[in-house]
Protein backbone atom coordinates (compact mmCIF):
# COMPACT_ATOMS: atom_id res chain seq x y z
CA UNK A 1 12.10 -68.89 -13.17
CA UNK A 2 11.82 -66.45 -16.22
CA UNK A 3 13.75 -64.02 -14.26
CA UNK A 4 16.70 -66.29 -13.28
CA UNK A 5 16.70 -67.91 -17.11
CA UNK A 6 16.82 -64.18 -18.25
CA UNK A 7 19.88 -63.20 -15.89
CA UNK A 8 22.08 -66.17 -17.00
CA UNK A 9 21.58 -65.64 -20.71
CA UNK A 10 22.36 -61.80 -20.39
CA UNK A 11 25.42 -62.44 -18.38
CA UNK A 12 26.61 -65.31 -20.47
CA UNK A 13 26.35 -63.54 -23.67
CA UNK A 14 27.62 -60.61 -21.93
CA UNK A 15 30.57 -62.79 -20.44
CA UNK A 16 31.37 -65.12 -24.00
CA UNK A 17 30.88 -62.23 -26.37
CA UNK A 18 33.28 -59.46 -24.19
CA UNK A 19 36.16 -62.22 -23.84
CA UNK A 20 35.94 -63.38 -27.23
CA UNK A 21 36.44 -59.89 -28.29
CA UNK A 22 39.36 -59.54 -25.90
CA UNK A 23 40.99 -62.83 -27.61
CA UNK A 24 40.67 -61.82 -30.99
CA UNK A 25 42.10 -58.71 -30.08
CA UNK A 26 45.25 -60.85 -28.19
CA UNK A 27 45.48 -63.30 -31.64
CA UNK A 28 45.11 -60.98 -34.24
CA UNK A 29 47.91 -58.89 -32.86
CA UNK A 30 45.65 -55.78 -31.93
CA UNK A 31 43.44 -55.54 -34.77
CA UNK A 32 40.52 -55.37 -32.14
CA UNK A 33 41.79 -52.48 -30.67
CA UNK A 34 40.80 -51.09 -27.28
CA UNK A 35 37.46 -49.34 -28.87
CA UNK A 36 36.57 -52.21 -30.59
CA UNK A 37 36.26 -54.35 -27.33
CA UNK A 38 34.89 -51.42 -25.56
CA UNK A 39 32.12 -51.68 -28.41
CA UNK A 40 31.29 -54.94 -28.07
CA UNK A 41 30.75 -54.59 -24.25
CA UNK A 42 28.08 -52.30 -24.85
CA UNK A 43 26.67 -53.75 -28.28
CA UNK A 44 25.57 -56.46 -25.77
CA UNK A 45 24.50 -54.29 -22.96
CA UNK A 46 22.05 -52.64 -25.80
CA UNK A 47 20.69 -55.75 -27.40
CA UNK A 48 19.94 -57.11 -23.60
CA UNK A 49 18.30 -54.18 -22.74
């Protein structure tokens, strides 16, 4: 059970946190840039790890 409870909060921070860098990249008009997102992706994979 701690496994599975792990797996879904990885991937849902990995999921909300990588698309709501992609969307304030879309509103702000690019301010995000393609780094930036790239950054965030792996920011998460890190702090999972």
């Amino acid at each position: 059970m701690r496994k599975l409870l792990a797996e879904f909060l990885g991937t849902f921070i990995l999921v909300f946190a990588g698309t709501g860098a992609i969307i304030s990249n879309d509103v702000s008009g690019g301010a995000v840039t393609h780094p930036g997102i790239a950054l965030t992706f792996g920011l998460v994979v890190m702090s999972m790890i």
